[in-house]
Protein backbone atom coordinates (compact mmCIF):
# COMPACT_ATOMS: atom_id res chain seq x y z
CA UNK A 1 -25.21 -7.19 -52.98
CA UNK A 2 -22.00 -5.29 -53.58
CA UNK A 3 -20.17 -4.86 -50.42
CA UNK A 4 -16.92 -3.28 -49.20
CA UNK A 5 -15.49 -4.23 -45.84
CA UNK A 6 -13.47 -1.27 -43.83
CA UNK A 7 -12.20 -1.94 -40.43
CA UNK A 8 -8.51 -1.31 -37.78
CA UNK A 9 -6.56 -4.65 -37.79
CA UNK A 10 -7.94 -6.72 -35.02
CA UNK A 11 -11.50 -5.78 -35.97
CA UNK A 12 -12.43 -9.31 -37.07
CA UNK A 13 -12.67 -8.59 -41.15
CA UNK A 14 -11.66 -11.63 -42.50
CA UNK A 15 -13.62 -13.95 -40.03
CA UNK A 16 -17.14 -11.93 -41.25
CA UNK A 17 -16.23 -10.99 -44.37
CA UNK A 18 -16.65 -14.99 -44.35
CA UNK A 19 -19.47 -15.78 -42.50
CA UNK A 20 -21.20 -12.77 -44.05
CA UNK A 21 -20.35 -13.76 -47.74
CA UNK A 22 -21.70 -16.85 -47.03
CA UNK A 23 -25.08 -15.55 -45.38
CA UNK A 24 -25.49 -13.73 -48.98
CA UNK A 25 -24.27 -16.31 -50.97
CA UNK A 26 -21.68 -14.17 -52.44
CA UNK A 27 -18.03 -14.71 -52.98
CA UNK A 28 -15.80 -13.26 -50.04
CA UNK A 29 -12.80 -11.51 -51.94
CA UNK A 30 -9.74 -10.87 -49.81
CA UNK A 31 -6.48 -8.80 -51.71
CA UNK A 32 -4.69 -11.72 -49.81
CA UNK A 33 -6.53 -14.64 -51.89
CA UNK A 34 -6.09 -12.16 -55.20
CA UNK A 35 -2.41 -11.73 -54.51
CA UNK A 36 -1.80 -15.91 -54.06
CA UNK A 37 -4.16 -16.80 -56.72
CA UNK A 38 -1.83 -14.53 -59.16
CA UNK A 39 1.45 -15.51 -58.28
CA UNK A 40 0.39 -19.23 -58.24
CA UNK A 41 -0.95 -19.11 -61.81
CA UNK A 42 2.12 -17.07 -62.66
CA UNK A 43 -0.12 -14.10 -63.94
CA UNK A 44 1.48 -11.23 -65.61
CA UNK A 45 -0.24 -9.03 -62.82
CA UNK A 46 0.87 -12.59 -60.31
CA UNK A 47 4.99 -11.97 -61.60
CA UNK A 48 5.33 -8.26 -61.00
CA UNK A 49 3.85 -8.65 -57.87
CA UNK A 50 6.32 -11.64 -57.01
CA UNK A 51 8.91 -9.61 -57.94
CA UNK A 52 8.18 -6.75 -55.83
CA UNK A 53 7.38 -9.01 -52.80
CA UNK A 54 10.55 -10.61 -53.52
CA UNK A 55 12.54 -7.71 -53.25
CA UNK A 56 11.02 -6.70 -49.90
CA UNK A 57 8.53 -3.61 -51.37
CA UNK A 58 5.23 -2.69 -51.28
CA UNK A 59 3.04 -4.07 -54.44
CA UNK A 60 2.26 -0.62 -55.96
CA UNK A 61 -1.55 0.15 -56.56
CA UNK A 62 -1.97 0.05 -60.10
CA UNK A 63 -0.94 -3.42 -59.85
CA UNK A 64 -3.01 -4.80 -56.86
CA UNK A 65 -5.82 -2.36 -58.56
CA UNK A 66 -5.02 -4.54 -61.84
CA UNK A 67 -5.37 -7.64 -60.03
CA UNK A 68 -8.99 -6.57 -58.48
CA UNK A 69 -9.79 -5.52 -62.06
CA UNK A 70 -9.54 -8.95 -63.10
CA UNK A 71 -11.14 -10.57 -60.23
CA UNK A 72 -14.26 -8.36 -60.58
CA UNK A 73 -14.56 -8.99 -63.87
CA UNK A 74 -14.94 -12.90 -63.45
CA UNK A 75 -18.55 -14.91 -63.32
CA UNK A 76 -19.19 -15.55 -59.86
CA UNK A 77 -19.24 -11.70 -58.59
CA UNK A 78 -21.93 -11.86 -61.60
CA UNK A 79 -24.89 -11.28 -58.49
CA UNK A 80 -22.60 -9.75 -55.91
CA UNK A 81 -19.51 -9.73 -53.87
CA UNK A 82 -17.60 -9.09 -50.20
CA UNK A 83 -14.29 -7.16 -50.69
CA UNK A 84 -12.13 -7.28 -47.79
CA UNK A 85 -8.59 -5.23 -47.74
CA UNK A 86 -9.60 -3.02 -50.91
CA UNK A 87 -9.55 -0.44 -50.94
CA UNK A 88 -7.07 0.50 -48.80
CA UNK A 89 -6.55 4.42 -49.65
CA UNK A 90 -8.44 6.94 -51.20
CA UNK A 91 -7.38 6.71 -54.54
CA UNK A 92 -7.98 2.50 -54.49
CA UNK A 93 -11.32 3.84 -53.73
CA UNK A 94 -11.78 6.11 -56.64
CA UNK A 95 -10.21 3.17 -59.31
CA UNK A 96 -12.46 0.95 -57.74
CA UNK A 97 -15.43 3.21 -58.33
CA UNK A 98 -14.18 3.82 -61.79
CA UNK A 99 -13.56 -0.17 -62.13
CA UNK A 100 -17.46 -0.69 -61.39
CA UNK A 101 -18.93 1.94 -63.34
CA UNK A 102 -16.48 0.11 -66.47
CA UNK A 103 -18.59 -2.92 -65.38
CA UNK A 104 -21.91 -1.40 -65.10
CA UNK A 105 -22.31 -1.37 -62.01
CA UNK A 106 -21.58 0.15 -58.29
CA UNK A 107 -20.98 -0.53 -54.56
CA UNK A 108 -24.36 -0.77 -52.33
CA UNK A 109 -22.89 -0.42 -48.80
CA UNK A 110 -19.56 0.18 -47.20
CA UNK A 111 -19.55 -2.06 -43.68
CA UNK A 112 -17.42 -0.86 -41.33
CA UNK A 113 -16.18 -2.61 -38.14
CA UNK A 114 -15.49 0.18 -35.69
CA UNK A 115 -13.44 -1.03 -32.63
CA UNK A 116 -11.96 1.29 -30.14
CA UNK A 117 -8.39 1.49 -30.45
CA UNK A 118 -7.27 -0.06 -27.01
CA UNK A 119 -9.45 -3.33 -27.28
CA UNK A 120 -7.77 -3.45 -30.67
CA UNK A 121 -4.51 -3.48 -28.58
CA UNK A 122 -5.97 -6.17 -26.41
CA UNK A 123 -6.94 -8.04 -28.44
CA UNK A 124 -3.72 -8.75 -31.07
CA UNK A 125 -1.02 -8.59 -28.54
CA UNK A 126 -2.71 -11.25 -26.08
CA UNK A 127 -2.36 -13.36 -28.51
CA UNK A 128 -0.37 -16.50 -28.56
CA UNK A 129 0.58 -18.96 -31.22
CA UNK A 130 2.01 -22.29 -30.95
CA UNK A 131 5.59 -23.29 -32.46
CA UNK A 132 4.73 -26.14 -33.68
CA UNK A 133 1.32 -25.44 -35.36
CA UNK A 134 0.39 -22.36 -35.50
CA UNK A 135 -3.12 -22.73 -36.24
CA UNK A 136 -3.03 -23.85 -32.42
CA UNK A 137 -4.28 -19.96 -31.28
CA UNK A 138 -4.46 -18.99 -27.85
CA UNK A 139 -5.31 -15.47 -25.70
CA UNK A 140 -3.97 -14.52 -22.74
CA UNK A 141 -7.62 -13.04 -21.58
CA UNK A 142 -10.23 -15.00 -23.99
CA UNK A 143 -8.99 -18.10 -24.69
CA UNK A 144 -6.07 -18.59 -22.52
CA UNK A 145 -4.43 -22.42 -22.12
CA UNK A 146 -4.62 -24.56 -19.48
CA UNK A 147 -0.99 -24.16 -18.93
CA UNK A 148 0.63 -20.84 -19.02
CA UNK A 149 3.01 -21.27 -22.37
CA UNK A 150 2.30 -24.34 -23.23
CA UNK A 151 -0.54 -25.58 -26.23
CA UNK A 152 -3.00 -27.77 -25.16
CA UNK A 153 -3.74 -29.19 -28.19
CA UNK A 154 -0.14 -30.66 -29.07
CA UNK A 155 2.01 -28.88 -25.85
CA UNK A 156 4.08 -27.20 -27.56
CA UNK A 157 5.32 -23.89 -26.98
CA UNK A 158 3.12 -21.16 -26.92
CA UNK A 159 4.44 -17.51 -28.20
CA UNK A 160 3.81 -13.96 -29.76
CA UNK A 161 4.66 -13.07 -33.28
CA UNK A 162 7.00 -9.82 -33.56
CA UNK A 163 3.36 -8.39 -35.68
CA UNK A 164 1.43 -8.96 -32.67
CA UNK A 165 3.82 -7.02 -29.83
CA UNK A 166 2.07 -4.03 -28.12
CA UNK A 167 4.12 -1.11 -30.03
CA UNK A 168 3.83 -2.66 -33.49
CA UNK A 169 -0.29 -3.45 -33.30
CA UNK A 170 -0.12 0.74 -32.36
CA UNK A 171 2.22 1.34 -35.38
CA UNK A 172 -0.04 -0.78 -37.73
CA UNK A 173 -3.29 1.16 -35.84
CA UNK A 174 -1.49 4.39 -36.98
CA UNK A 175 -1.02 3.16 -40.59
CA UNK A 176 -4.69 2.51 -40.89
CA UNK A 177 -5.52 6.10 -39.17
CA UNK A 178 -3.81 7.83 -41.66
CA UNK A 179 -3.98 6.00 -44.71
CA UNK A 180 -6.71 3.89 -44.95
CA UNK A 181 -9.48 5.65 -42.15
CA UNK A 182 -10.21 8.36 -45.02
CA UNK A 183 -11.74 5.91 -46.98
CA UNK A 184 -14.53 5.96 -44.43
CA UNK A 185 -15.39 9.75 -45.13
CA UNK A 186 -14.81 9.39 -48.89
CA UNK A 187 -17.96 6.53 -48.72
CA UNK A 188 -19.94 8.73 -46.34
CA UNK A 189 -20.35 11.19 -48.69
CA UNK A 190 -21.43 9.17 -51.00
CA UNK A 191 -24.13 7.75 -49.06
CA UNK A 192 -22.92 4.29 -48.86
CA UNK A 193 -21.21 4.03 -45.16
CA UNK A 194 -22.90 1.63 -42.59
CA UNK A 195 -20.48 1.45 -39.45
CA UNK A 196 -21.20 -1.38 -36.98
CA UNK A 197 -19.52 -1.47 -33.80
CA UNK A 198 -17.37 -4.61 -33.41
CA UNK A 199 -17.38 -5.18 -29.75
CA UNK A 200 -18.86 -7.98 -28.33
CA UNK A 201 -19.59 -11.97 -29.16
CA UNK A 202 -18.91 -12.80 -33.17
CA UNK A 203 -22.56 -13.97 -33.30
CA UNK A 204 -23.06 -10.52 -31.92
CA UNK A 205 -21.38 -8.47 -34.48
CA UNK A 206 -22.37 -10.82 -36.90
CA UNK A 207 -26.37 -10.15 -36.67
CA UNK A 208 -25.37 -6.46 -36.09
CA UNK A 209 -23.81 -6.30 -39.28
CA UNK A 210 -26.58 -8.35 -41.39
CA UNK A 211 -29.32 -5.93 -39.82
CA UNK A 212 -27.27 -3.03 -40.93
CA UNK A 213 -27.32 -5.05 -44.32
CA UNK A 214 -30.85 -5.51 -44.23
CA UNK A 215 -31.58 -1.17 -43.82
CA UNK A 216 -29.81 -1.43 -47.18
């Protein structure tokens, strides 16, 4: 199965973009793995991205559409695949349609995680990291620590990245509205939309989103 993953930051992509990938037995592809696997081999498509990350700009598409090129075109996505963060705009979505038809082949669904925009809020900025590991990851609300501020793993100091403060999760929220929600209507007329609401436990979105696989 050929899946792309849609969803607002905060909707939980990358966590079932993994457990669903590995449900299917199919290879979860994120444009964050692409991106390091690149640079780390020292690509040609891996050094002009380094150079633009480097120099503080945006990677421009017909690189990071290069790089998914590549990655599509390898053996394991031979009986499937998961993309998660591509496409991310309307015209991704056309090279990657253009990509798999080069391939012989095409998307089956589009899974989106639709999460109202204020538990989106909730979510991101009640969250807490610790200084001194910061896979140590607390919530204010759902997972809060024993201690207000301090980890309870290590006790370190617990804190809140500048990406997860209130008016910058709203600012990245409007980012997605405008450039990336199209995307959704672009894959509804095609057919291939499935949107799955992403409240709730993960388990709970989790067999939501297989059963939405399964009407496939």
């Amino acid at each position: 199965m050929r899946i792309v993953l849609v969803g607002p930051p905060g909707a939980g992509k990358g966590t079932q973009a993994k457990i669903i990938a590995g449900r299917l037995s199919i290879p979860a592809i994120s444009t964050g793995d692409i991106f390091r696997a690149n640079v780390g081999a020292g690509t040609p498509l891996g050094l002009q991205a380094k150079g633009f990350m480097d120099a503080g700009q945006l990677v421009p598409d017909e690189v990071t559409i290069g790089m998914v090129r590549d990655r599509l075109a390898e053996p394991d996505v031979t009986n499937g695949f998961l993309l998660d963060g591509f496409p991310r705009n309307v015209a991704q979505a056309e090279e990657l349609e253009a990509i798999l038809v080069g391939l012989g082949t095409k998307l089956d669904v589009v899974l989106e995680l639709a999460v109202p925009a204020e538990e989106v809020v909730h979510r991101i900025a009640g969250r807490r990291l610790c200084r001194n590991d910061s896979t140590h990851i607390f919530h204010v609300d759902f997972n809060p620590p024993s201690v207000p501020g301090v980890c309870d793993v290590c006790g370190g100091e617990l804190y809140q990245r500048d990406d997860d403060k209130e008016e910058t999760v709203r600012e990245r929220l409007a980012v997605y509205e405008r450039e990336t929600s199209p995307i959704v209507g672009f894959y509804d007329e095609r057919g291939l939309l499935a949107t799955v609401q992403a409240t709730g436990t993960l388990d709970e979105v989790t067999e939501r989103a297989l059963s939405a696989l399964d009407d496939r």
